[in-house]
C-alpha atoms as a PDB file:
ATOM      1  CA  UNK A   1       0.000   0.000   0.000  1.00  0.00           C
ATOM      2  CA  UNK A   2       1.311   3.135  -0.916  1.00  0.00           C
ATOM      3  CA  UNK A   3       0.764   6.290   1.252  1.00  0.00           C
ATOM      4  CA  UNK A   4       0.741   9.674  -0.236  1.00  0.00           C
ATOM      5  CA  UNK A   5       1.536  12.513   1.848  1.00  0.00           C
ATOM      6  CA  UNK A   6      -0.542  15.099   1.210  1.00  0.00           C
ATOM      7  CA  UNK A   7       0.456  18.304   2.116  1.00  0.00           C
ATOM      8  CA  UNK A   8      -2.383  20.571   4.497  1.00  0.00           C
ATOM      9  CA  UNK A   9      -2.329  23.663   2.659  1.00  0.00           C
ATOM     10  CA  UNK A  10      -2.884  26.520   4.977  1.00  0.00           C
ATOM     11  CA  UNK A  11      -5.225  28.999   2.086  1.00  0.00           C
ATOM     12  CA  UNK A  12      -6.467  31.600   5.166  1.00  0.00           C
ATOM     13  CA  UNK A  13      -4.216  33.797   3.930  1.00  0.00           C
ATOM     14  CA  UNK A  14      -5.710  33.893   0.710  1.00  0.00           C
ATOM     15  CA  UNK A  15      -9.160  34.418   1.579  1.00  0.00           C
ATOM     16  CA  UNK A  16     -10.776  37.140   0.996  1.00  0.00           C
ATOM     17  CA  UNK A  17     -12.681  38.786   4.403  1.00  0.00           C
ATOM     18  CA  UNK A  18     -16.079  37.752   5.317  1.00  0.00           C
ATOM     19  CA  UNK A  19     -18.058  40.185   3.597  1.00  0.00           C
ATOM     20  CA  UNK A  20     -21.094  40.216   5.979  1.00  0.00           C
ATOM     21  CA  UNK A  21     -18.516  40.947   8.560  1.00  0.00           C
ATOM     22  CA  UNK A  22     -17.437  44.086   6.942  1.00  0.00           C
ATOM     23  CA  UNK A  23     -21.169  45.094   6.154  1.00  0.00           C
ATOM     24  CA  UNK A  24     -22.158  44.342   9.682  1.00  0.00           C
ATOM     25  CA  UNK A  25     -19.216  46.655  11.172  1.00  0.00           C
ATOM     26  CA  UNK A  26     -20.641  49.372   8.231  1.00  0.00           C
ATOM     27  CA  UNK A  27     -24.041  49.323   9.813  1.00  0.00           C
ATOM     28  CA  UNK A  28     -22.809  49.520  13.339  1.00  0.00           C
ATOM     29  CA  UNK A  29     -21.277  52.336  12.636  1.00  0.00           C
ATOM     30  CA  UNK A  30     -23.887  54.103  10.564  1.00  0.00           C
ATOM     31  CA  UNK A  31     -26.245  53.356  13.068  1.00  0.00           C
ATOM     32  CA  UNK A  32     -23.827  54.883  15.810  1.00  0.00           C
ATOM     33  CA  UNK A  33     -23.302  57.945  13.745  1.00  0.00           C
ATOM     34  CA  UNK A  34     -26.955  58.632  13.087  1.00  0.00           C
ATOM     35  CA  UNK A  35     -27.535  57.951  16.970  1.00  0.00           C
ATOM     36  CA  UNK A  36     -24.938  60.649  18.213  1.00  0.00           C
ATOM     37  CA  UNK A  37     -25.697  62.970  15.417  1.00  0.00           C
ATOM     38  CA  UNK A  38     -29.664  62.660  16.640  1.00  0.00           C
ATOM     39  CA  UNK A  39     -30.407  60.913  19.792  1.00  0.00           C
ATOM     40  CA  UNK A  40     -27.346  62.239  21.685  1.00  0.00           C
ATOM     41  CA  UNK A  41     -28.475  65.729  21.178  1.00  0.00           C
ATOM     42  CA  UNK A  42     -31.855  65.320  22.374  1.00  0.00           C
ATOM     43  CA  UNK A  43     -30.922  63.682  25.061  1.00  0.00           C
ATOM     44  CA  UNK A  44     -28.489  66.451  26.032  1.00  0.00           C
ATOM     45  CA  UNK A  45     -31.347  69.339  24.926  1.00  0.00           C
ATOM     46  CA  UNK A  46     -33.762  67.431  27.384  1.00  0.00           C
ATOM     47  CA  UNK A  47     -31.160  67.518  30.274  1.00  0.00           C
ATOM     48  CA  UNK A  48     -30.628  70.924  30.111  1.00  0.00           C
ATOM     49  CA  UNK A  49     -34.391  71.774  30.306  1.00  0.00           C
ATOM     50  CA  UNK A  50     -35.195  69.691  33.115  1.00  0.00           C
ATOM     51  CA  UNK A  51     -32.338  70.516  34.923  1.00  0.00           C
ATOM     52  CA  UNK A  52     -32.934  74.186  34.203  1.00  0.00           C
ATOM     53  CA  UNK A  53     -36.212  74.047  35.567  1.00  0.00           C
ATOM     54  CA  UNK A  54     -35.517  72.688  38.520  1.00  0.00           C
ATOM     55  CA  UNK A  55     -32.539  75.148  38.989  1.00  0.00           C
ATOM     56  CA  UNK A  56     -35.091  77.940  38.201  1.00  0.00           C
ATOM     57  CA  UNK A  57     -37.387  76.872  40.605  1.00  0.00           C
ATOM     58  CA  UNK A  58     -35.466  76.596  43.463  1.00  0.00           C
ATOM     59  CA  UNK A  59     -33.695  79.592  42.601  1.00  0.00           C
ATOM     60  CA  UNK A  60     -37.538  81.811  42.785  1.00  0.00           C
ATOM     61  CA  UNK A  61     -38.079  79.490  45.845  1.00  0.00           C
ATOM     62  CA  UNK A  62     -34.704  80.640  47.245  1.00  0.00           C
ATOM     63  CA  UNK A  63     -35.253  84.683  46.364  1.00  0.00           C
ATOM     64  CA  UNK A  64     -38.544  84.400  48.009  1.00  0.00           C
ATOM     65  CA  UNK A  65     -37.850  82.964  51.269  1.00  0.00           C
ATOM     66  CA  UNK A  66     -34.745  85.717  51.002  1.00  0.00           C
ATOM     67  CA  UNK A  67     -36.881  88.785  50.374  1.00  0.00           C
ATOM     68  CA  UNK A  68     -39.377  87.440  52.912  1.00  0.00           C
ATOM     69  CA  UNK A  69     -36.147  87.158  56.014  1.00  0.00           C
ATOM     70  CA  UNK A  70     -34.844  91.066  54.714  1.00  0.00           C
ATOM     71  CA  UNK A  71     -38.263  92.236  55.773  1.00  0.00           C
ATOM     72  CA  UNK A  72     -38.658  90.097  58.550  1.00  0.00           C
ATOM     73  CA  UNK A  73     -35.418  91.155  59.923  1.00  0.00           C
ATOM     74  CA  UNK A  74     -35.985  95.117  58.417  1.00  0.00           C
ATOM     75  CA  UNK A  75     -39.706  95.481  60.628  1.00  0.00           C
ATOM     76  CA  UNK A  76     -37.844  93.890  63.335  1.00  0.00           C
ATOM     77  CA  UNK A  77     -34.681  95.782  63.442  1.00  0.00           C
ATOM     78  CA  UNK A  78     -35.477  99.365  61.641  1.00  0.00           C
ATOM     79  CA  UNK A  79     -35.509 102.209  64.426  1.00  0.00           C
ATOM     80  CA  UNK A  80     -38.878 103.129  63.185  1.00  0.00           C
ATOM     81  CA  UNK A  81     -41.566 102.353  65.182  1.00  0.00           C
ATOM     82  CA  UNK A  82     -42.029 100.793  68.257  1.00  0.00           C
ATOM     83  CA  UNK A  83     -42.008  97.035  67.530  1.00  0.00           C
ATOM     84  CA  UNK A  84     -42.529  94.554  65.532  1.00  0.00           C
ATOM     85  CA  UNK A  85     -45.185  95.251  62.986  1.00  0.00           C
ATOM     86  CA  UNK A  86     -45.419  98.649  63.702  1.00  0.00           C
ATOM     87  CA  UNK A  87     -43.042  99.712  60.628  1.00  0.00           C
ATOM     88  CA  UNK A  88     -43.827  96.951  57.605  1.00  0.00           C
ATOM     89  CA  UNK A  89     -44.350  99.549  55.467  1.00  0.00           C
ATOM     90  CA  UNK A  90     -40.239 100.685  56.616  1.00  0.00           C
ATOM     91  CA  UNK A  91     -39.336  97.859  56.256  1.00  0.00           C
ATOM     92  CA  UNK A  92     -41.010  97.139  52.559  1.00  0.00           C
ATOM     93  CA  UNK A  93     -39.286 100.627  51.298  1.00  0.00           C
ATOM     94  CA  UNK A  94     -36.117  99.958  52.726  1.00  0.00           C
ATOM     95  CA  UNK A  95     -35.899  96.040  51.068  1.00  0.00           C
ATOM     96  CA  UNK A  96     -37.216  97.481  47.979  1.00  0.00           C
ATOM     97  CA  UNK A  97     -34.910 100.451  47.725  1.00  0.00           C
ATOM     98  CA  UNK A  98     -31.759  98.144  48.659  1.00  0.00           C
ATOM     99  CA  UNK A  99     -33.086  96.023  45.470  1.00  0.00           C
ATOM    100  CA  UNK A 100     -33.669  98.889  43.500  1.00  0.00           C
ATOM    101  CA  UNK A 101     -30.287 100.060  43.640  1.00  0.00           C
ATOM    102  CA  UNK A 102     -28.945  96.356  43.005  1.00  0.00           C
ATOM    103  CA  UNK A 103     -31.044  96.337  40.135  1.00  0.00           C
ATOM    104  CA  UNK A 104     -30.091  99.630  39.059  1.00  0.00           C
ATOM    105  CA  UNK A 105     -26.346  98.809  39.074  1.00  0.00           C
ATOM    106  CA  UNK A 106     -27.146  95.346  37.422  1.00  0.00           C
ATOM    107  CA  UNK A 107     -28.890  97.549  34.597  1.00  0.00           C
ATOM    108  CA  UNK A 108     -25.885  99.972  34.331  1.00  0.00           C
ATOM    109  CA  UNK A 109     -23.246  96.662  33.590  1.00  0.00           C
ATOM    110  CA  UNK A 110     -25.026  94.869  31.676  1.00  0.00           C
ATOM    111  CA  UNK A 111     -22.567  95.939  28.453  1.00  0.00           C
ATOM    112  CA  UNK A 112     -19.956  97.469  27.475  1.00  0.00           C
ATOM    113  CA  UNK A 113     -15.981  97.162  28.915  1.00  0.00           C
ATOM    114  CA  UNK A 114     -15.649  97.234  32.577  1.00  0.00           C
ATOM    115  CA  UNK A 115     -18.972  95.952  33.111  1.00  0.00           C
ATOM    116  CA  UNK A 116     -19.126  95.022  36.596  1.00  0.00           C
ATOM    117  CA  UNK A 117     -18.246  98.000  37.967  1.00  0.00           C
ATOM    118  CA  UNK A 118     -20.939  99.840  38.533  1.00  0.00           C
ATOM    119  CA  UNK A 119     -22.736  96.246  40.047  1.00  0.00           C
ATOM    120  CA  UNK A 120     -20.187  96.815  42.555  1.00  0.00           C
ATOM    121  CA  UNK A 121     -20.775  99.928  43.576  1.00  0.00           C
ATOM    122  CA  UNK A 122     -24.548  99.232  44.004  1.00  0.00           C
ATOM    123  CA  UNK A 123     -23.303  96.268  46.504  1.00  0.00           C
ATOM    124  CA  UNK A 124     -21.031  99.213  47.916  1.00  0.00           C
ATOM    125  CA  UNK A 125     -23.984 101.439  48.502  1.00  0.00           C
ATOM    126  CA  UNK A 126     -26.339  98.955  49.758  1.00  0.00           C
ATOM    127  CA  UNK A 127     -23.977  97.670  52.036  1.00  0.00           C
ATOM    128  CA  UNK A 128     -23.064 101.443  52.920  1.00  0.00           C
ATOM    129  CA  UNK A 129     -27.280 101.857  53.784  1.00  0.00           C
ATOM    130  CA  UNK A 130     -27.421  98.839  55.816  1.00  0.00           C
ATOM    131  CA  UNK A 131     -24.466 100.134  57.891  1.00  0.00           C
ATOM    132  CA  UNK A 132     -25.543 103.321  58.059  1.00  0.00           C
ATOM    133  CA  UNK A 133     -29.169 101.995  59.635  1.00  0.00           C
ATOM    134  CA  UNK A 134     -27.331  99.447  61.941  1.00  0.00           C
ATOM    135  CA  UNK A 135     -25.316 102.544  63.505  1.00  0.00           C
ATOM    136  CA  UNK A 136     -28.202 103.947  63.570  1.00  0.00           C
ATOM    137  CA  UNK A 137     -30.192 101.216  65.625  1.00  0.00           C
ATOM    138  CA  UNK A 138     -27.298 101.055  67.830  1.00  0.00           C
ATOM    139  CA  UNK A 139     -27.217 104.633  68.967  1.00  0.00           C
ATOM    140  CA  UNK A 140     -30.779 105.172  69.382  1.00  0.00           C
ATOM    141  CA  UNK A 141     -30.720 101.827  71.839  1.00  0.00           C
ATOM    142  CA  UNK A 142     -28.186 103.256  73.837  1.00  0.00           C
ATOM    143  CA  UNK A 143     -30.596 107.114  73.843  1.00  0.00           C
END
């Protein structure tokens, strides 16, 4: 009996590559680029809103309750009047003029160069007024 030897050709290297390989890895990748082109950014869009909604409202809940202390603490502490209550509407003008002249300042920077400047001097000048009114409360307690 004769043997032959037959040689195991190794012909991987020859082959071509699996086309429905490559066309799978095409449409994995067009799918991921329509995805971040689309679905990515409306996903980010919708993140923004609801997380600047929520930041909005607890920023009006926070400017509220803040407003509401100032002329808490204004009726209690103005030296006009004689106690609590007596003075809300004191209290009201002075809240609403330290505000105002926030506001103002805000209005004044709100363009051109050097634009917070005159937003700090409004924090100056309201924080001038409320020492002014402290000093004031202190020497009319010791009167």
């Amino acid at each position: 009996m004769a043997t032959s030897k037959s040689a195991e050709v190794d012909n991987s290297a020859d082959e071509t590559p699996d086309w429905s390989d490559e066309k799978a890895g095409q449409l994995v990748d067009l799918i991921d680029t329509v995805k971040s082109r689309t679905t990515d950014n409306v996903v980010i869009i919708a993140r923004a809103l609801v997380y600047g909604l929520v930041i909005s409202v607890l920023a009006l809940a926070s400017v509220i309750i803040l407003v509401t202390v100032l002329i808490r603490m204004a009726d209690a502490y103005l030296p006009i009047g004689s106690g609590v209550g007596d003075a809300v509407w004191a209290a009201h003008a002075f809240v609403g003029g330290l505000l105002t002249v926030l506001g103002l300042g805000a209005w004044m920077s709100r363009r051109g160069e050097g634009a917070p400047k005159p937003l700090i001097v409004a924090a100056v000048v309201d924080g001038l007024a409320i020492v002014a009114i402290v000093v004031y409360g202190i020497i009319q307690a010791f009167n």
